[in-house]
C-alpha atoms as a PDB file:
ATOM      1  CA  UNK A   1     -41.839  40.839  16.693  1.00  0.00           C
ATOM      2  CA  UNK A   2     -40.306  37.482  16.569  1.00  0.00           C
ATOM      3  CA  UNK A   3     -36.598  39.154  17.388  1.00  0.00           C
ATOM      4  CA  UNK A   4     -37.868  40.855  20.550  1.00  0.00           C
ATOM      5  CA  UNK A   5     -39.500  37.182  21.450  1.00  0.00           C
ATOM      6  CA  UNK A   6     -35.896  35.648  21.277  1.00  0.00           C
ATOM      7  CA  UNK A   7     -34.543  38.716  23.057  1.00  0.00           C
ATOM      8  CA  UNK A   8     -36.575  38.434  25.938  1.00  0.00           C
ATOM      9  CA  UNK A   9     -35.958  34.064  25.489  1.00  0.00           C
ATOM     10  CA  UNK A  10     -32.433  35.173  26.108  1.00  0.00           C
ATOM     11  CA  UNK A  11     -32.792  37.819  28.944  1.00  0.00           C
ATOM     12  CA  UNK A  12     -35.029  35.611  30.934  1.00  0.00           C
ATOM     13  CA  UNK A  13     -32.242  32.374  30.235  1.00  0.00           C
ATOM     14  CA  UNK A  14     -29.390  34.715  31.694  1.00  0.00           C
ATOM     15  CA  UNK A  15     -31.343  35.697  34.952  1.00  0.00           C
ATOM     16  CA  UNK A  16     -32.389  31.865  35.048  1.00  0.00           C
ATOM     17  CA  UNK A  17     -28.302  30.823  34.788  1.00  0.00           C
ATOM     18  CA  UNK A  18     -26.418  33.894  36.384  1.00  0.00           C
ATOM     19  CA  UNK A  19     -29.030  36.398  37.867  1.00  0.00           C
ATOM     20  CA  UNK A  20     -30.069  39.954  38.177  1.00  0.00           C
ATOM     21  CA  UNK A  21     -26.579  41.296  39.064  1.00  0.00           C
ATOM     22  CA  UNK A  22     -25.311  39.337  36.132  1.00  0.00           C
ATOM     23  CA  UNK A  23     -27.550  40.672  33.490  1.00  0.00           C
ATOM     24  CA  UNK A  24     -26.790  44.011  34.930  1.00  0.00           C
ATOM     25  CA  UNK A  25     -23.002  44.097  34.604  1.00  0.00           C
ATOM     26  CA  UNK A  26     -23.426  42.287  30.789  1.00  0.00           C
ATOM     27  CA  UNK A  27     -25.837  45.388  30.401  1.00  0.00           C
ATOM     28  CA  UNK A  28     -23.339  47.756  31.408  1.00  0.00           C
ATOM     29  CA  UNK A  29     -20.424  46.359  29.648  1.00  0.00           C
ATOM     30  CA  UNK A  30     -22.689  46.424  26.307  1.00  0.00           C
ATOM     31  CA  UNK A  31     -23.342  50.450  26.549  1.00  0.00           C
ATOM     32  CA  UNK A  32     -19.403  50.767  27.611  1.00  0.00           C
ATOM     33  CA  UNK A  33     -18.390  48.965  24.913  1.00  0.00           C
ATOM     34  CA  UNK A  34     -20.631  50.739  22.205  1.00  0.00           C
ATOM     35  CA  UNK A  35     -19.545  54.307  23.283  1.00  0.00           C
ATOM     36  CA  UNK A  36     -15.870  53.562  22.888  1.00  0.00           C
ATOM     37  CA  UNK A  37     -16.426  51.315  19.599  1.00  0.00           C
ATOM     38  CA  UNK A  38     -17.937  54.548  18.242  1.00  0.00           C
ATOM     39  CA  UNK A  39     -15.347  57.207  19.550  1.00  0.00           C
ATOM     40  CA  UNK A  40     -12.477  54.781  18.345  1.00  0.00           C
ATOM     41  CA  UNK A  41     -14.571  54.466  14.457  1.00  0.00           C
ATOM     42  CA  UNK A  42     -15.251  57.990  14.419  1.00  0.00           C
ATOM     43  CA  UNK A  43     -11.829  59.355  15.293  1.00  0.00           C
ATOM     44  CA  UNK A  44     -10.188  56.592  12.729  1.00  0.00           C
ATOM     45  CA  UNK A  45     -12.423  58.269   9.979  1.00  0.00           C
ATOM     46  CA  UNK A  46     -11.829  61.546  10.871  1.00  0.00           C
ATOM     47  CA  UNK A  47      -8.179  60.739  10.873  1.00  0.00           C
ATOM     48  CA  UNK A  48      -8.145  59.081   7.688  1.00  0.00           C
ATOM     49  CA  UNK A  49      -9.765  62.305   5.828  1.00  0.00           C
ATOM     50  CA  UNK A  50      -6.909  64.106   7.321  1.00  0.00           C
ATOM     51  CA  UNK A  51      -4.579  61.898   6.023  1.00  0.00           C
ATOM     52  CA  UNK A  52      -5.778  61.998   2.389  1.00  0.00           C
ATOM     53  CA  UNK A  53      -5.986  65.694   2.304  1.00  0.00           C
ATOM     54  CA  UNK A  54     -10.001  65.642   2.420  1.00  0.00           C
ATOM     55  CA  UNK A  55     -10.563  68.148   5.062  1.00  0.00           C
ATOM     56  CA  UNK A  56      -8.148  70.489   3.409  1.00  0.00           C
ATOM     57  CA  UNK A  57      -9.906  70.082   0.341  1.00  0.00           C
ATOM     58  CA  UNK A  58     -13.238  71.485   1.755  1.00  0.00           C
ATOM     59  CA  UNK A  59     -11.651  73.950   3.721  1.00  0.00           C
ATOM     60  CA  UNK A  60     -10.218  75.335   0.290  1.00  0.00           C
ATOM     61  CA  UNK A  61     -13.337  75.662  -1.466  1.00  0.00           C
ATOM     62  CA  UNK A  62     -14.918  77.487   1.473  1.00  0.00           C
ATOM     63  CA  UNK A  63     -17.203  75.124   3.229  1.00  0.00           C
ATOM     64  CA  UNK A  64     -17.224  74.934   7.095  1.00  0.00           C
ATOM     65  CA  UNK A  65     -16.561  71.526   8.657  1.00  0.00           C
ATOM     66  CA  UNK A  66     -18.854  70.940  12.244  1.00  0.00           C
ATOM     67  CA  UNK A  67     -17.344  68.276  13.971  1.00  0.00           C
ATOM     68  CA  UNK A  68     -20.239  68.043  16.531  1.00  0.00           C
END
């Protein structure tokens, strides 16, 4: 409770400082960010497991990989 008290301290000092449209781009730029943070991690990892032979590994032994 007391972290969505300091979230909404911050929100409401943002639109006090910069305003609405403000808040919306930062808002915007946050989910951006995230989605191509987590594309860039996932396709490292996947990478990496290529790399080291894991994938072959588990395709050897029979199981099915689901990259989804």
């Amino acid at each position: 409770m007391n972290s969505l008290v300091e979230d909404l301290k911050q929100i409401f000092a943002i639109i006090k400082r910069f305003g609405i449209s403000q808040l919306a781009k930062i808002v915007f730029m946050n989910k951006s960010l995230k989605a191509y943070s987590r594309g860039y991690a996932v396709s490292r990892v996947i990478g990496s497991l290529i790399d080291v032979g894991f994938i072959d590994y588990l395709m050897s032994n029979g199981r099915k990989i689901n990259l989804r």
